[in-house]
PDB file of N, CA and C in Angstrom:
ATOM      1  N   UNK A   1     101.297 133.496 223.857  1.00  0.00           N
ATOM      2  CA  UNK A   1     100.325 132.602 224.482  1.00  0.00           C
ATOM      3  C   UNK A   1     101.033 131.524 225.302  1.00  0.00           C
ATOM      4  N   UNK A   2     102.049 131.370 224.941  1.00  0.00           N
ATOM      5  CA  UNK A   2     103.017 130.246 225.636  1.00  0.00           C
ATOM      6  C   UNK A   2     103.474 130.690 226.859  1.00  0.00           C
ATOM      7  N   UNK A   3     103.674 132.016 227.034  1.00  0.00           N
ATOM      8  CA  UNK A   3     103.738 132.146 228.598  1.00  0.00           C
ATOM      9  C   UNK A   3     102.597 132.108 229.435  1.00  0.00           C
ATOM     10  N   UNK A   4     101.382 132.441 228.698  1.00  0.00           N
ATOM     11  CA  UNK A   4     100.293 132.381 229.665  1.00  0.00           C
ATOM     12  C   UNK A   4      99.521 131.009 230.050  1.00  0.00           C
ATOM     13  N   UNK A   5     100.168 130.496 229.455  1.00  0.00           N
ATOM     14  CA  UNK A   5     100.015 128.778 229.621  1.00  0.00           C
ATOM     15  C   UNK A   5     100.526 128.847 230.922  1.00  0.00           C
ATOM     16  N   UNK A   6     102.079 128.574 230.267  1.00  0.00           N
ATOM     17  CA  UNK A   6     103.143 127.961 232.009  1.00  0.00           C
ATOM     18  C   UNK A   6     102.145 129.359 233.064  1.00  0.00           C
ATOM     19  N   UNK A   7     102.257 130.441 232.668  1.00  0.00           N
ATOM     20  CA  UNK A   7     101.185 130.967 234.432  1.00  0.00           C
ATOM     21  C   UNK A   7     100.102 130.346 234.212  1.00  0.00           C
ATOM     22  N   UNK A   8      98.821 130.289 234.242  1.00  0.00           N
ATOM     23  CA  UNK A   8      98.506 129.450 234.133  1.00  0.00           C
ATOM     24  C   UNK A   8      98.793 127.708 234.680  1.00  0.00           C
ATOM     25  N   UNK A   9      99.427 127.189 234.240  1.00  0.00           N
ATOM     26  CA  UNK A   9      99.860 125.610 234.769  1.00  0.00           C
ATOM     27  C   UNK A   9     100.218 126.324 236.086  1.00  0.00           C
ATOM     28  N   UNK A  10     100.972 127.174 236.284  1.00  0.00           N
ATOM     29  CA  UNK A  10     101.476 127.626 237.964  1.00  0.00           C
ATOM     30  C   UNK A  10     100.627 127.955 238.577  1.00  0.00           C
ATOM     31  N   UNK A  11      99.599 128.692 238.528  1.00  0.00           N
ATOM     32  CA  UNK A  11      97.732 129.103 238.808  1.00  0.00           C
ATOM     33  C   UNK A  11      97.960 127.688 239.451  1.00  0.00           C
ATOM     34  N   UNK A  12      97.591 126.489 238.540  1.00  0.00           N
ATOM     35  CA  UNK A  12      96.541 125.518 238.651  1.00  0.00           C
ATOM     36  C   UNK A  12      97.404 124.926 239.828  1.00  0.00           C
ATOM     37  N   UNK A  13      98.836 124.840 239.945  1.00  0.00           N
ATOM     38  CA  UNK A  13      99.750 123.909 241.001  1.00  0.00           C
ATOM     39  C   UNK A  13      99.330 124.497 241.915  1.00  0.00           C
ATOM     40  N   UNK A  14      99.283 125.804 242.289  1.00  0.00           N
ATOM     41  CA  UNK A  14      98.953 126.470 243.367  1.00  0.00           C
ATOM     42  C   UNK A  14      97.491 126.384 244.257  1.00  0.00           C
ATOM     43  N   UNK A  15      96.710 126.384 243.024  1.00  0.00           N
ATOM     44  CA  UNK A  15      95.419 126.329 243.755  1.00  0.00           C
ATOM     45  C   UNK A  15      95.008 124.523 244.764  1.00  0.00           C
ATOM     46  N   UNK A  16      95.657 123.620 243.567  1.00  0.00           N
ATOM     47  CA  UNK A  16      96.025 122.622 243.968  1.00  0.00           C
ATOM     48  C   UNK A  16      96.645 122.383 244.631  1.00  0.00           C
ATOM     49  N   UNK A  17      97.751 122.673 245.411  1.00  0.00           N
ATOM     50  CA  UNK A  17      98.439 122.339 246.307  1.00  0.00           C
ATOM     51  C   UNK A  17      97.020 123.075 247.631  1.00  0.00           C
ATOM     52  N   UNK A  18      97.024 124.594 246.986  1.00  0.00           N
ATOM     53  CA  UNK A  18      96.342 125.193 248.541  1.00  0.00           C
ATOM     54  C   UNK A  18      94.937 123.600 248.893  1.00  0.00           C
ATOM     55  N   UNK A  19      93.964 123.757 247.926  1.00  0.00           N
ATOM     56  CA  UNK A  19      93.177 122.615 247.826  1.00  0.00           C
ATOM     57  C   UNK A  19      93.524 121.158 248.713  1.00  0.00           C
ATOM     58  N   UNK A  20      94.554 120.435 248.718  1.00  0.00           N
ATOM     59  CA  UNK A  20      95.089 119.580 249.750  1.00  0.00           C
ATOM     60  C   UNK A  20      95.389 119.724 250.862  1.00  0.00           C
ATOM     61  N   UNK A  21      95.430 121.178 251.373  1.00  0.00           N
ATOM     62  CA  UNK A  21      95.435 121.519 252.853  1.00  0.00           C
ATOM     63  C   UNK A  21      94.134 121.849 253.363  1.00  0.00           C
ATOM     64  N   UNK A  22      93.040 121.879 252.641  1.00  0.00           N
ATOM     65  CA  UNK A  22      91.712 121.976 252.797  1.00  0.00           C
ATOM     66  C   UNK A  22      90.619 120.724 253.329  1.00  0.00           C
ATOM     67  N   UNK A  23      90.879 119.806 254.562  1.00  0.00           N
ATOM     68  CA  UNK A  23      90.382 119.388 254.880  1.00  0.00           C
ATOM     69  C   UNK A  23      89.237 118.987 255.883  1.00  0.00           C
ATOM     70  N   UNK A  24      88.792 120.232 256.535  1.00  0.00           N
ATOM     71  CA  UNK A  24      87.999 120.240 257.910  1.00  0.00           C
ATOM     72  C   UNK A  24      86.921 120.377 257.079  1.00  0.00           C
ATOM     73  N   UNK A  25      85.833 119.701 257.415  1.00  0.00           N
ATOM     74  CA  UNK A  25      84.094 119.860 256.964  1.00  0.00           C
ATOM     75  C   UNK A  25      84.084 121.602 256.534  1.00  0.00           C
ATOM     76  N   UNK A  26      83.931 122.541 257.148  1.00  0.00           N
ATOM     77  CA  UNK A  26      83.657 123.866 256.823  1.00  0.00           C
ATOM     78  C   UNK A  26      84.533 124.470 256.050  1.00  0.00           C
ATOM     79  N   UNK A  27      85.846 123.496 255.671  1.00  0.00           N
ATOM     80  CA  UNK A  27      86.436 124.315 254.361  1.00  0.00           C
ATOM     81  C   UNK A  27      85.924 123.497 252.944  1.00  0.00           C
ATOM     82  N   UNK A  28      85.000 122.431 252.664  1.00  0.00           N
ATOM     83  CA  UNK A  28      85.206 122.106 251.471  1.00  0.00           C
ATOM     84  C   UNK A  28      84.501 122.986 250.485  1.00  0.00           C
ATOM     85  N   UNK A  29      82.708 123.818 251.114  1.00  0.00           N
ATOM     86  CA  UNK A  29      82.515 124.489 250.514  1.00  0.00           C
ATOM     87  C   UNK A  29      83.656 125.300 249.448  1.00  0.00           C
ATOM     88  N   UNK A  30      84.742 126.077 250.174  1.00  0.00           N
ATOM     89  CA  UNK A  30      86.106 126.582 249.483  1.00  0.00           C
ATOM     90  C   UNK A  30      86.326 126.048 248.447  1.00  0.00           C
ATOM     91  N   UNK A  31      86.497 124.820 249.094  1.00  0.00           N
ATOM     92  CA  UNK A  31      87.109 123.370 248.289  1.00  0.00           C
ATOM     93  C   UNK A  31      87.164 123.474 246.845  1.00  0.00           C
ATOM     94  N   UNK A  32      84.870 123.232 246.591  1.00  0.00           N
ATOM     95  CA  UNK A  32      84.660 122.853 245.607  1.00  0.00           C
ATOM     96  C   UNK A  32      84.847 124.400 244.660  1.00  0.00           C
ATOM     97  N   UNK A  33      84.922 125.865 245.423  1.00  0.00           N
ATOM     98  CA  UNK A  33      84.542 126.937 244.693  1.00  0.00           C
ATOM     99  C   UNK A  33      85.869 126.326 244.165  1.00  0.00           C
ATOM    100  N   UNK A  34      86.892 126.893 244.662  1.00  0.00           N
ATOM    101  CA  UNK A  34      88.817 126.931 244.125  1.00  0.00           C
ATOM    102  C   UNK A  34      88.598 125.812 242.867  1.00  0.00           C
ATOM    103  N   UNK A  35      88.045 124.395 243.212  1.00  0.00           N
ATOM    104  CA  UNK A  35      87.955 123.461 242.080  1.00  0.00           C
ATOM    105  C   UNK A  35      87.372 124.301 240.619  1.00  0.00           C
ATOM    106  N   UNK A  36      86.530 124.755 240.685  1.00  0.00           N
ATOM    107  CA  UNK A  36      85.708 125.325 239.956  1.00  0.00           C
ATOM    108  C   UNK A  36      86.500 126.501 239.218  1.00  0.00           C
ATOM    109  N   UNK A  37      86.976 126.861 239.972  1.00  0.00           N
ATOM    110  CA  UNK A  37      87.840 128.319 239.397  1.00  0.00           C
ATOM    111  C   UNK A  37      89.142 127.177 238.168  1.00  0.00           C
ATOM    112  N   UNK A  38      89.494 126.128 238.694  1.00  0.00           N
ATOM    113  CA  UNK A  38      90.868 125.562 238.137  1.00  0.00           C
ATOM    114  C   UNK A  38      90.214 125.297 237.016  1.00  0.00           C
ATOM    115  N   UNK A  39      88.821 124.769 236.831  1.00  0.00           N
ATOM    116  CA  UNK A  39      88.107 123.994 235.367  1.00  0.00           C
ATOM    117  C   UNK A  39      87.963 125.319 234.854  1.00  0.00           C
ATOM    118  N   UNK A  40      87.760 126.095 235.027  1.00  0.00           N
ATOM    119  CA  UNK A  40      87.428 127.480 234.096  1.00  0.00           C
ATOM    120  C   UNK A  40      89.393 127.856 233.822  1.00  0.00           C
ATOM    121  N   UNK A  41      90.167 127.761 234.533  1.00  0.00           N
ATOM    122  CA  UNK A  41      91.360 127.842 233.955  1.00  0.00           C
ATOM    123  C   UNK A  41      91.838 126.774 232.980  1.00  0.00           C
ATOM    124  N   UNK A  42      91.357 125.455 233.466  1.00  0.00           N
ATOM    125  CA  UNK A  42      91.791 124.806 232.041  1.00  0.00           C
ATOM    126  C   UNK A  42      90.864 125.021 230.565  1.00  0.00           C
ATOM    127  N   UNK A  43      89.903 125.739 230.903  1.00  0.00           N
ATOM    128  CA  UNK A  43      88.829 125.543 229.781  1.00  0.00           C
ATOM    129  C   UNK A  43      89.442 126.307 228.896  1.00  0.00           C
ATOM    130  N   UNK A  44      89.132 126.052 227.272  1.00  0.00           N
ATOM    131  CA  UNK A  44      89.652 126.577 225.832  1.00  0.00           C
ATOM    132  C   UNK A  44      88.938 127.664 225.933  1.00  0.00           C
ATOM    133  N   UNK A  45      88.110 128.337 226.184  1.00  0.00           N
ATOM    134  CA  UNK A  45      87.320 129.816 226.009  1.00  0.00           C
ATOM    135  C   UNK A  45      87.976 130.934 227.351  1.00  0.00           C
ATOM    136  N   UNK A  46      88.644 130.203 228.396  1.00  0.00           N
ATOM    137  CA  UNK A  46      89.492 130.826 229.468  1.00  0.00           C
ATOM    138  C   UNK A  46      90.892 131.400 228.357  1.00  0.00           C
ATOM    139  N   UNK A  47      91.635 130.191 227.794  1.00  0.00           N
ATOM    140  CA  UNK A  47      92.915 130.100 227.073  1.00  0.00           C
ATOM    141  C   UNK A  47      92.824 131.114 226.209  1.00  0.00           C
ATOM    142  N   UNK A  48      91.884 131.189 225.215  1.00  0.00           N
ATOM    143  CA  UNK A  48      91.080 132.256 224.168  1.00  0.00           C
ATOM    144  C   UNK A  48      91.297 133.286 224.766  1.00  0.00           C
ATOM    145  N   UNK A  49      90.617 134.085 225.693  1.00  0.00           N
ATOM    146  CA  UNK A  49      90.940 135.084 226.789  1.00  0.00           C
ATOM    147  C   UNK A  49      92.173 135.846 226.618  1.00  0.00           C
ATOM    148  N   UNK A  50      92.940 134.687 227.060  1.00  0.00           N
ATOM    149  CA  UNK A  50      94.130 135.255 227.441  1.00  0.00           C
ATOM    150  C   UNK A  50      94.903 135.271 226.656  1.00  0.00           C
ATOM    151  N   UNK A  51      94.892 134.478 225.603  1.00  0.00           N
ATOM    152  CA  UNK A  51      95.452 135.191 224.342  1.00  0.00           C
ATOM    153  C   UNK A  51      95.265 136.363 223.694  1.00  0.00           C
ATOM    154  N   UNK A  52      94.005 136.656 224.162  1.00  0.00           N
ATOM    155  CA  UNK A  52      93.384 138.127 223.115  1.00  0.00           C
ATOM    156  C   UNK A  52      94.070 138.762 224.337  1.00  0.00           C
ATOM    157  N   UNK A  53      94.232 138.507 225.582  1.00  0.00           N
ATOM    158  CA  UNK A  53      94.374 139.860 226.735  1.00  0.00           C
ATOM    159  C   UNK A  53      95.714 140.042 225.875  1.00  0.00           C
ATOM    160  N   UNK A  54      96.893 139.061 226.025  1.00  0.00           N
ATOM    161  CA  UNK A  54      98.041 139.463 225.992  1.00  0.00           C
ATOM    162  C   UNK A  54      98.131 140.157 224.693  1.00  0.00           C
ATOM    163  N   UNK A  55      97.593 140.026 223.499  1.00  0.00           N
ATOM    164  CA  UNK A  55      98.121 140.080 222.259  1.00  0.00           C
ATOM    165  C   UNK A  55      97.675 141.676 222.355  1.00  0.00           C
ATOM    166  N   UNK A  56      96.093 142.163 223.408  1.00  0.00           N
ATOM    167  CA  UNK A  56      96.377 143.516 223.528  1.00  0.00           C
ATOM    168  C   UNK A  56      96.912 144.625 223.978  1.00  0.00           C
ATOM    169  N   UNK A  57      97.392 143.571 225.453  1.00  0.00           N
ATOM    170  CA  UNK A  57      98.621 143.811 226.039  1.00  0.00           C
ATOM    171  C   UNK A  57      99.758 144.118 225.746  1.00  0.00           C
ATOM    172  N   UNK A  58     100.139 143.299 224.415  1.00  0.00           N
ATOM    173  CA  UNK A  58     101.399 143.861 224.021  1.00  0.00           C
ATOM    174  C   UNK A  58     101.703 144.811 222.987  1.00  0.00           C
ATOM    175  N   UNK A  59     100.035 144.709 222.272  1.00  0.00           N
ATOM    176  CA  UNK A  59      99.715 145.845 221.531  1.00  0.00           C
ATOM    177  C   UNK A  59     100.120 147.203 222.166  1.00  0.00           C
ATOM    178  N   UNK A  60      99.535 147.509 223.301  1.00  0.00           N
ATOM    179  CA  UNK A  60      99.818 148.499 223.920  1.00  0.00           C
ATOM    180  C   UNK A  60     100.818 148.916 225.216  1.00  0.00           C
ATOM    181  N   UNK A  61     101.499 147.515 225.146  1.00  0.00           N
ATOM    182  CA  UNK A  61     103.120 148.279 225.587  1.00  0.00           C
ATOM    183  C   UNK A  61     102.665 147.895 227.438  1.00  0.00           C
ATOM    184  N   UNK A  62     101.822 147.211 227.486  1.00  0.00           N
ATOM    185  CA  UNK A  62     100.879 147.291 228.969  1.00  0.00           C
ATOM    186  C   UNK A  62     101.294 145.742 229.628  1.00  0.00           C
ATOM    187  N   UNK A  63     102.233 144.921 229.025  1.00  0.00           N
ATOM    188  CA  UNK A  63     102.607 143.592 229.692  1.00  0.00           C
ATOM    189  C   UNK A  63     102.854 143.423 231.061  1.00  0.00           C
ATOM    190  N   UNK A  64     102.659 142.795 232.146  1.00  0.00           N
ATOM    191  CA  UNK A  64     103.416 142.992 233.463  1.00  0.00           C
ATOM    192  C   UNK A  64     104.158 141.780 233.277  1.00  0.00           C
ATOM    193  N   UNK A  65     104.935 141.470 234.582  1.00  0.00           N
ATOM    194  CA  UNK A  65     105.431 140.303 234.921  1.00  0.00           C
ATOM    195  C   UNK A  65     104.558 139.309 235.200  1.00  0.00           C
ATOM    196  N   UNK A  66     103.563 139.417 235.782  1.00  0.00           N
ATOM    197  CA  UNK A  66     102.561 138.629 236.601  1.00  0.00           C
ATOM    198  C   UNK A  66     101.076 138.381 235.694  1.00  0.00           C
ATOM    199  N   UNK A  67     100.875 137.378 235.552  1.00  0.00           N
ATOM    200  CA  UNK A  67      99.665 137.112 235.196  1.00  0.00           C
ATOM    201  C   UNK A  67      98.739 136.884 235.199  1.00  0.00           C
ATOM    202  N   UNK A  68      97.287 137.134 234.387  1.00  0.00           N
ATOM    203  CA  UNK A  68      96.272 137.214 235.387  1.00  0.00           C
ATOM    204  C   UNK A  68      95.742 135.851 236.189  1.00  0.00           C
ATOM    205  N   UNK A  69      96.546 134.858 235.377  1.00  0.00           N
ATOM    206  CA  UNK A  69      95.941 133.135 236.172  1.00  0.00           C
ATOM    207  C   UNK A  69      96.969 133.668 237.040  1.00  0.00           C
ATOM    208  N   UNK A  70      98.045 133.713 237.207  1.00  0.00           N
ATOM    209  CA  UNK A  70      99.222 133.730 238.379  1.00  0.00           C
ATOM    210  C   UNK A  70      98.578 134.571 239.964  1.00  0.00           C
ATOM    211  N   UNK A  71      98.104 136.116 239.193  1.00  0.00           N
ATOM    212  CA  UNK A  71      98.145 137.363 239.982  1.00  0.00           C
ATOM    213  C   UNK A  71      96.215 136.597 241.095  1.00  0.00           C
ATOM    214  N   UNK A  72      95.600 135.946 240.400  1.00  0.00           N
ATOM    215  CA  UNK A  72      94.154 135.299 240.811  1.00  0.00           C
ATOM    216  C   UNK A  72      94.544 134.317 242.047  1.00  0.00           C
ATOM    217  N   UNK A  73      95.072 133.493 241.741  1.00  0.00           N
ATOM    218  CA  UNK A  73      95.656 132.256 242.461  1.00  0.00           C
ATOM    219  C   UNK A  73      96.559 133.185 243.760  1.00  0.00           C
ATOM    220  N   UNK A  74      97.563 133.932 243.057  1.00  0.00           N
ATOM    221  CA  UNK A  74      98.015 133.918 244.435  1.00  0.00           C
ATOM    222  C   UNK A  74      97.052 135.423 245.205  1.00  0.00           C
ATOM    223  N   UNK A  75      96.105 135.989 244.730  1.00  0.00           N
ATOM    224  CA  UNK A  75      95.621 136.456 245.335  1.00  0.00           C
ATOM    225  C   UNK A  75      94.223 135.919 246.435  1.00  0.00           C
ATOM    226  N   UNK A  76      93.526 134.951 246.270  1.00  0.00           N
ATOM    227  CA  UNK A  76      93.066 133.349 246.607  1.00  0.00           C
ATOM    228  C   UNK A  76      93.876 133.357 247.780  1.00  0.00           C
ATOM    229  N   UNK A  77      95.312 132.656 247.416  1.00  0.00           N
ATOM    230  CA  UNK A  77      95.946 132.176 248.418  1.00  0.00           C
ATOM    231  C   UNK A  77      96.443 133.191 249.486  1.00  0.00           C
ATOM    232  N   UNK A  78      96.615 134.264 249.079  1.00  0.00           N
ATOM    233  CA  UNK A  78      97.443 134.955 250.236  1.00  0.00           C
ATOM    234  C   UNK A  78      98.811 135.189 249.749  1.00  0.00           C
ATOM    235  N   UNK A  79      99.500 134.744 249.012  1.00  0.00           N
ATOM    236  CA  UNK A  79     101.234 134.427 248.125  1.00  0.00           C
ATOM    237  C   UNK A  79     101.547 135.812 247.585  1.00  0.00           C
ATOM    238  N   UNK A  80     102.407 136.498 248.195  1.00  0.00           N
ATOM    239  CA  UNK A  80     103.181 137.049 247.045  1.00  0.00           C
ATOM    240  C   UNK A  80     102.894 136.655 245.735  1.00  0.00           C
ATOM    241  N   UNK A  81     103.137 137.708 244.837  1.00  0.00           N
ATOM    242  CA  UNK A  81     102.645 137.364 243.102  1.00  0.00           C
ATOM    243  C   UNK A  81     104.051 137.239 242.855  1.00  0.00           C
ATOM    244  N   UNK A  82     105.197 137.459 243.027  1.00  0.00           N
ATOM    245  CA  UNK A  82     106.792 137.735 242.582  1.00  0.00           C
ATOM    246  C   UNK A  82     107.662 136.363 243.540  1.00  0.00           C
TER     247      UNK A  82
END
């Protein structure tokens, strides 16, 4: 669960950083969705999640490098996941 934290915390820098380049009237709509996505990443029933993902994840030998807060965010942004 401790790695899916730090992805996770890296999710949230990311979306946040993209979020501060978001300033023209017709991007805040974006704005507030991306905001919205980060409160459901900090939320305890998100964290829950992803503990059960990984723990079945590793049950079955199925771990990647990339995670699903990581692989979300930079798919959002446009970023390479690696």
């Amino acid at each position: 669960l401790f790695f899916f934290n730090l992805d996770t915390d890296r999710a949230l820098v990311l979306l946040e950083e993209y979020c501060k380049k978001l300033r023209k009237p017709e991007e805040q709509q974006l704005k507030k969705a991306i905001r919205k996505v980060m409160g459901i990443f900090k939320s305890s029933l998100f964290q829950a999640l992803l503990g059960s993902f990984r723990k079945k994840a590793t049950r079955h030998g199925t771990t990647s490098h990339t995670s699903l807060p990581v692989a979300l965010a930079c798919d959002v942004l446009g970023y390479p996941k690696d």
